[in-house]
PDB file of N, CA and C in Angstrom:
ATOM      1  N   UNK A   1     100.430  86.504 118.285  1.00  0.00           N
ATOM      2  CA  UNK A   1     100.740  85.577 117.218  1.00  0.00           C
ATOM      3  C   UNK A   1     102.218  85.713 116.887  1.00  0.00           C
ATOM      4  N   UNK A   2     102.867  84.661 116.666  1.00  0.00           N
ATOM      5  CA  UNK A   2     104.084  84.562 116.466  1.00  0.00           C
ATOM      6  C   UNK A   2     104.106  84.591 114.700  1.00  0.00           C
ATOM      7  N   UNK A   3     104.758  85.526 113.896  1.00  0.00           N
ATOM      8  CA  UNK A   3     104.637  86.020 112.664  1.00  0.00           C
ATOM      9  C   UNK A   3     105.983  85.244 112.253  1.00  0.00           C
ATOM     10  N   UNK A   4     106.882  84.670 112.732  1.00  0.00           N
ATOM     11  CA  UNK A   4     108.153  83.850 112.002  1.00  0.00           C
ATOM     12  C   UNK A   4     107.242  82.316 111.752  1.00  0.00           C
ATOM     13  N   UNK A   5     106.118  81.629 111.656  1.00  0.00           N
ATOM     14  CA  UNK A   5     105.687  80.451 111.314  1.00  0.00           C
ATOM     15  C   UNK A   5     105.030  80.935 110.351  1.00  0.00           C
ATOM     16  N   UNK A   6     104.718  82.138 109.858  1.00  0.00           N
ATOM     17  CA  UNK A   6     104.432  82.711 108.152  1.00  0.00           C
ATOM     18  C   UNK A   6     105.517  83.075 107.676  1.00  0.00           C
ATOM     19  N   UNK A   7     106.842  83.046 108.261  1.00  0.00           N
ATOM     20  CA  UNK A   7     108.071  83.827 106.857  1.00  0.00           C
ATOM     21  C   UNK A   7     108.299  84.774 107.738  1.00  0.00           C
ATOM     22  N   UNK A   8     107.863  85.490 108.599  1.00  0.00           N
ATOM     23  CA  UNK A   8     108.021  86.680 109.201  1.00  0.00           C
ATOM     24  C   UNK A   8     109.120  86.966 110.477  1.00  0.00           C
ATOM     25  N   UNK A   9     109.884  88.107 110.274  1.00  0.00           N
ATOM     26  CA  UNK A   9     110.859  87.953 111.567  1.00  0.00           C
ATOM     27  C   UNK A   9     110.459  88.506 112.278  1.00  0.00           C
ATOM     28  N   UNK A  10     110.130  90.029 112.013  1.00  0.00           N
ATOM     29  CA  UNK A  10     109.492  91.497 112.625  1.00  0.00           C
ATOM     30  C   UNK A  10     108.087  92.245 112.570  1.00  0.00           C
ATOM     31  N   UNK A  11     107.661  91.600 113.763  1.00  0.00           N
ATOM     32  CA  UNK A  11     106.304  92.360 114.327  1.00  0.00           C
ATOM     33  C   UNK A  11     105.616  93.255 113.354  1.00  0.00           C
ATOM     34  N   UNK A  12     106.771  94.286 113.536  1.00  0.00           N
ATOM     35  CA  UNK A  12     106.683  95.961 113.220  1.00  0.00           C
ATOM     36  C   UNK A  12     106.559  96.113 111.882  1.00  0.00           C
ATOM     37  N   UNK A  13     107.101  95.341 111.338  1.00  0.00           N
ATOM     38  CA  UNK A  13     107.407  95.340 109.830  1.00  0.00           C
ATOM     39  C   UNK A  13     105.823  94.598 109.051  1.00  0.00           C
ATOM     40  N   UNK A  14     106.028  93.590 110.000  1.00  0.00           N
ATOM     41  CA  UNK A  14     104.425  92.570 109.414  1.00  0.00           C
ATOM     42  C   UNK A  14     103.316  93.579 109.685  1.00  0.00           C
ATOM     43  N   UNK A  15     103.262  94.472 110.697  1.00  0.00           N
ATOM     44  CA  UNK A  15     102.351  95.196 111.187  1.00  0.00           C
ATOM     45  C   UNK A  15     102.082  96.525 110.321  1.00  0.00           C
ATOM     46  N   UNK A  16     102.854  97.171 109.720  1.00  0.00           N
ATOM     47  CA  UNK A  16     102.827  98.214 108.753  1.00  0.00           C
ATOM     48  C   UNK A  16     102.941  97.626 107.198  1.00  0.00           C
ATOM     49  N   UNK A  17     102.981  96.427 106.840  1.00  0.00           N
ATOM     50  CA  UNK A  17     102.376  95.936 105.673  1.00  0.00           C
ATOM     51  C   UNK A  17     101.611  95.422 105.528  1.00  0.00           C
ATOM     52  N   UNK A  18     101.091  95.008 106.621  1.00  0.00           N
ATOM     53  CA  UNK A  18      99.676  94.166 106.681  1.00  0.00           C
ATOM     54  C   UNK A  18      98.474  94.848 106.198  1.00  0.00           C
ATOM     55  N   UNK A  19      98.194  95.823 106.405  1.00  0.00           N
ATOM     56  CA  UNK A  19      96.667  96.727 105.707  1.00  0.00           C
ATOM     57  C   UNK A  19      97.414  96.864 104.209  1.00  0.00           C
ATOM     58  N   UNK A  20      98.320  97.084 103.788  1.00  0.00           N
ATOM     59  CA  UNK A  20      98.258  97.087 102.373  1.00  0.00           C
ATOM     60  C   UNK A  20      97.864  95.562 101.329  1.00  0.00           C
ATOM     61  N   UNK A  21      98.956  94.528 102.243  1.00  0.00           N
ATOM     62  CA  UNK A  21      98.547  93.064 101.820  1.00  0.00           C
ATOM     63  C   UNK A  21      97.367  92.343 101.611  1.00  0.00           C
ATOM     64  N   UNK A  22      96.492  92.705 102.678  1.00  0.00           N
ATOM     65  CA  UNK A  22      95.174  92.384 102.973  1.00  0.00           C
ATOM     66  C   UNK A  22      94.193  93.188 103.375  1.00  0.00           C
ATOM     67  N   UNK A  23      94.402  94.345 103.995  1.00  0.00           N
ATOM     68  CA  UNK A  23      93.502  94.831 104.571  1.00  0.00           C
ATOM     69  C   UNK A  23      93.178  94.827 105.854  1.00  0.00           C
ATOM     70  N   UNK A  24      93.709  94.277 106.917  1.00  0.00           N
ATOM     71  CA  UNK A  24      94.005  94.156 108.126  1.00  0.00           C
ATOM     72  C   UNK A  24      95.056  94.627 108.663  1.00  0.00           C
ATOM     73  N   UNK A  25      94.156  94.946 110.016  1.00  0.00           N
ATOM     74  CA  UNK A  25      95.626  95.624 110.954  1.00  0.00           C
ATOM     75  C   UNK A  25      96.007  94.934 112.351  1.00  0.00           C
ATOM     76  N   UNK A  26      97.016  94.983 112.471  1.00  0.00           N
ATOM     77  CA  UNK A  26      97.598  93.947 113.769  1.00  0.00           C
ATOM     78  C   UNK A  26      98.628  95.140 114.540  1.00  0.00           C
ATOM     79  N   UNK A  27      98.389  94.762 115.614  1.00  0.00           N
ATOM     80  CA  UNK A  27      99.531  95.374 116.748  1.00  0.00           C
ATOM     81  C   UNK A  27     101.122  95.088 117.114  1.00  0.00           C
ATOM     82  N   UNK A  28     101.913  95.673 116.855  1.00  0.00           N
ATOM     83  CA  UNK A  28     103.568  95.061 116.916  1.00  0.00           C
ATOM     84  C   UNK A  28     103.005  95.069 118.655  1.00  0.00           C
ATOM     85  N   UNK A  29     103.785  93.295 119.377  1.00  0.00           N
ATOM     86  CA  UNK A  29     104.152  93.718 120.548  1.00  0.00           C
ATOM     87  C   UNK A  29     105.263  94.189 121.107  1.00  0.00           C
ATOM     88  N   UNK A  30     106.265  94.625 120.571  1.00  0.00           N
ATOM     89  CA  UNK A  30     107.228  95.369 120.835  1.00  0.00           C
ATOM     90  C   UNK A  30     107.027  96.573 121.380  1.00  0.00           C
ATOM     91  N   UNK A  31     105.433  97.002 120.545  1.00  0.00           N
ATOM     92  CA  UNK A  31     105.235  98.209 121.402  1.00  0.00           C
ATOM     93  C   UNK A  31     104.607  98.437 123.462  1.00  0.00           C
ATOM     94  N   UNK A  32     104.755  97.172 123.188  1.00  0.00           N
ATOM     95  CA  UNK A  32     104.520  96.857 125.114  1.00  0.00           C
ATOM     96  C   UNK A  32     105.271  96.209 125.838  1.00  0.00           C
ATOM     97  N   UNK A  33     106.459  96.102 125.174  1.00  0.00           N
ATOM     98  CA  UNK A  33     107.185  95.286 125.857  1.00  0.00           C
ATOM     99  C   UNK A  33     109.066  95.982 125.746  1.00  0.00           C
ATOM    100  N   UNK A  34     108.999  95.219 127.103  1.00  0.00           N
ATOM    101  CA  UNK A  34     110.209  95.726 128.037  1.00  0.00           C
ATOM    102  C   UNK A  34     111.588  95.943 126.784  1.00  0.00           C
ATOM    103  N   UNK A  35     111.419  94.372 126.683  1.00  0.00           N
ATOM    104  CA  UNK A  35     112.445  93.564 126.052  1.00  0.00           C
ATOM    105  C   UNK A  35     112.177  93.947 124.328  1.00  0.00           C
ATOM    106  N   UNK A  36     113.124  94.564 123.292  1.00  0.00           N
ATOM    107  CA  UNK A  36     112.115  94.479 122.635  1.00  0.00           C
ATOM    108  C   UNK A  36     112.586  93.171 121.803  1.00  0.00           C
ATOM    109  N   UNK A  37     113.772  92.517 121.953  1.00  0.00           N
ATOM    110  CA  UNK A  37     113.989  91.147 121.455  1.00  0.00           C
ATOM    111  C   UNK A  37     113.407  90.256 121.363  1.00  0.00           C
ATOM    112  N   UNK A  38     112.986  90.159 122.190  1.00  0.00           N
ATOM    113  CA  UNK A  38     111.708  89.190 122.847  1.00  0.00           C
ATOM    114  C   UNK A  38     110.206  89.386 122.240  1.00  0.00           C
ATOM    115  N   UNK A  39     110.298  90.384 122.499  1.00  0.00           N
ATOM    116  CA  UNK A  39     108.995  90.851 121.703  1.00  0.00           C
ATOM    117  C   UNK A  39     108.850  91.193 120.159  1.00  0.00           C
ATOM    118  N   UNK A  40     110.044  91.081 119.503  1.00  0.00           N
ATOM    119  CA  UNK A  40     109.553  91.430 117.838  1.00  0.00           C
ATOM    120  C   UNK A  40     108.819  90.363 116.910  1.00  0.00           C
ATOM    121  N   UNK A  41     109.184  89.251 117.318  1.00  0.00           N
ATOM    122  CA  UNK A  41     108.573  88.485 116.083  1.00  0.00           C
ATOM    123  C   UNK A  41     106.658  88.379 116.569  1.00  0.00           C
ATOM    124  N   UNK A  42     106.237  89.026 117.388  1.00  0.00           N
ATOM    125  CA  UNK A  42     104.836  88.919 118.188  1.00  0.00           C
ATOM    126  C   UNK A  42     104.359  89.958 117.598  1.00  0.00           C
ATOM    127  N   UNK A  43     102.878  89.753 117.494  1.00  0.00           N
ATOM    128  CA  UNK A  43     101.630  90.996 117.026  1.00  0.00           C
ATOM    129  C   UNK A  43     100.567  90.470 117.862  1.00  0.00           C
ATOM    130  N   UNK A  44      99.639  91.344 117.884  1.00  0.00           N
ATOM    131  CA  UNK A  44      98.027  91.369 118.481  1.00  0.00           C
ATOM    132  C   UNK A  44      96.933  91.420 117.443  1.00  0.00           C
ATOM    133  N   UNK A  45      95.918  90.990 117.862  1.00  0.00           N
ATOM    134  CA  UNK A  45      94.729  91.632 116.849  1.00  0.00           C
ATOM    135  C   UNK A  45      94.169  91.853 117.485  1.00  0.00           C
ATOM    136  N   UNK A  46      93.106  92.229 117.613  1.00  0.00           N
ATOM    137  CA  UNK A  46      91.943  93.340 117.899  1.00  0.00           C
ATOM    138  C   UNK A  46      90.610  92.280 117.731  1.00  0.00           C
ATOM    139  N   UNK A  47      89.948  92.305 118.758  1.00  0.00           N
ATOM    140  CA  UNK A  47      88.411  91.210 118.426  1.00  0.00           C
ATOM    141  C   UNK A  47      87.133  92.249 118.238  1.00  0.00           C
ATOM    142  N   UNK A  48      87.436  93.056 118.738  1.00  0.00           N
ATOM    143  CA  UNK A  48      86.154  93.928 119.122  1.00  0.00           C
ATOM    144  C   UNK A  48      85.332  94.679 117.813  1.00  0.00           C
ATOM    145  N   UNK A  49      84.762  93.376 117.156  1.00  0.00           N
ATOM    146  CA  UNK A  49      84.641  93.700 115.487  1.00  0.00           C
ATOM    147  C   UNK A  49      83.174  92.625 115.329  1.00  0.00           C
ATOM    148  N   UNK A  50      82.203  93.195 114.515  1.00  0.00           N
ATOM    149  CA  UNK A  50      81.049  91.899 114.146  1.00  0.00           C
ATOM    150  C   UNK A  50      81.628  90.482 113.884  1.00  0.00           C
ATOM    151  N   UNK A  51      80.988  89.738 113.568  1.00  0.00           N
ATOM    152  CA  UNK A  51      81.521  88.598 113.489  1.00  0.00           C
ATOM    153  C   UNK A  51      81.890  88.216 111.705  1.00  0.00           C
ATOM    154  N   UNK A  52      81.056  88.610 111.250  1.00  0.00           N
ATOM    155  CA  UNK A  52      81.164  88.981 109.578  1.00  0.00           C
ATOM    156  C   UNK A  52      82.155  89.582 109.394  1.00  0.00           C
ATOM    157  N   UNK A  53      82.747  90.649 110.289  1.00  0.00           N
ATOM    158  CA  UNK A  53      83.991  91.535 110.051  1.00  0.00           C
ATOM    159  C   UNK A  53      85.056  90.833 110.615  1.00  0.00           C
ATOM    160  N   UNK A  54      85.645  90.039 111.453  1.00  0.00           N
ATOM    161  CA  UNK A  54      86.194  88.812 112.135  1.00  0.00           C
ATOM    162  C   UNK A  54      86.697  87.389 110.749  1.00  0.00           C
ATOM    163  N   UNK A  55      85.332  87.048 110.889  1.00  0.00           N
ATOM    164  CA  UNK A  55      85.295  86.083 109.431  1.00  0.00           C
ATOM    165  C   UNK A  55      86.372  86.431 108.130  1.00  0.00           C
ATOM    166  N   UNK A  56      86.181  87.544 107.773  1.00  0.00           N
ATOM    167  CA  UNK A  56      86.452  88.122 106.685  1.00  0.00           C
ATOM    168  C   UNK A  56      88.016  88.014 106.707  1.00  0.00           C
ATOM    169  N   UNK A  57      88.132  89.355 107.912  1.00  0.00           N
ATOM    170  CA  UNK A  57      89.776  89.154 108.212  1.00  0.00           C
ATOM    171  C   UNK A  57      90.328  87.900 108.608  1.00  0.00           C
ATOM    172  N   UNK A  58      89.696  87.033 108.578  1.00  0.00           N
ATOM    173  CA  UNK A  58      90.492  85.579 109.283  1.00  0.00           C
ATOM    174  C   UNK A  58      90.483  85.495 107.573  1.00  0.00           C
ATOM    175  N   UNK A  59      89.568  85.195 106.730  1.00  0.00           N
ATOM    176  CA  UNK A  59      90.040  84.539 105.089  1.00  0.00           C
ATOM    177  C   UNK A  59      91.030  85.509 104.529  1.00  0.00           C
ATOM    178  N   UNK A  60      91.004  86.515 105.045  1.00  0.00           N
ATOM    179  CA  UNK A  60      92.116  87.395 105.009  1.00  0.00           C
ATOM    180  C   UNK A  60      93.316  87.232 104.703  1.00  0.00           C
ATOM    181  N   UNK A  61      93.328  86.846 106.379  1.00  0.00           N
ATOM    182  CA  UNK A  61      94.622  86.553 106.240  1.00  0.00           C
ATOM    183  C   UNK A  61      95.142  85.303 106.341  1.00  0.00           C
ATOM    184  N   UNK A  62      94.215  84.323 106.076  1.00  0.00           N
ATOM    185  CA  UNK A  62      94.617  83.063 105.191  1.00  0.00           C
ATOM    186  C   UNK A  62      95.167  82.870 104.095  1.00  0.00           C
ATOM    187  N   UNK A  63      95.409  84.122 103.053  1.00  0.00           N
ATOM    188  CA  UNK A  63      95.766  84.082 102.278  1.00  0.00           C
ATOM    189  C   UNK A  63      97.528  84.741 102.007  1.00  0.00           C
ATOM    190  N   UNK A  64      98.039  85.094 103.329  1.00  0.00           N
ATOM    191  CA  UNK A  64      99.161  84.948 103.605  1.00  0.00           C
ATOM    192  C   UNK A  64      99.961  83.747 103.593  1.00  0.00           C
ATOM    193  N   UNK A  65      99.423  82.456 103.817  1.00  0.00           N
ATOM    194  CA  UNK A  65     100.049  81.593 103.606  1.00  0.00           C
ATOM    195  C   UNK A  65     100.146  81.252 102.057  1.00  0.00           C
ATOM    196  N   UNK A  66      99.048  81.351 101.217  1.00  0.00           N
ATOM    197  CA  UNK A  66      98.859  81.004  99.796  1.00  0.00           C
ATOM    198  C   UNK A  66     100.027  81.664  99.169  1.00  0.00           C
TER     199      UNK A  66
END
């Protein structure tokens, strides 16, 4: 996910405030990548979660835009 179409410049930064904001956690891709220019404004999430637990974090973090 590209985190600069919420306000966001840095991965890393969105990624270590994110469980306090909401409660969710996301992956900087900077941490896999070569380049890390290229790679900062990018994160991951994680699927491997019930679907109730999925749900949740998606209204989640819908409320980043609010």
């Amino acid at each position: 996910v590209d985190v600069r179409d919420i306000g966001f410049d840095d991965g890393l930064s969105f990624c270590m405030n994110l469980p306090e904001r909401v409660g969710v956690v996301a992956i900087p891709v900077v941490a896999f990548h070569d380049d890390v220019e290229a790679g900062r404004p990018f994160v991951r999430f994680a699927y491997c979660r019930s679907e109730a637990t999925l749900d949740e974090g998606i209204r989640r973090l819908a409320n980043l835009r609010a």
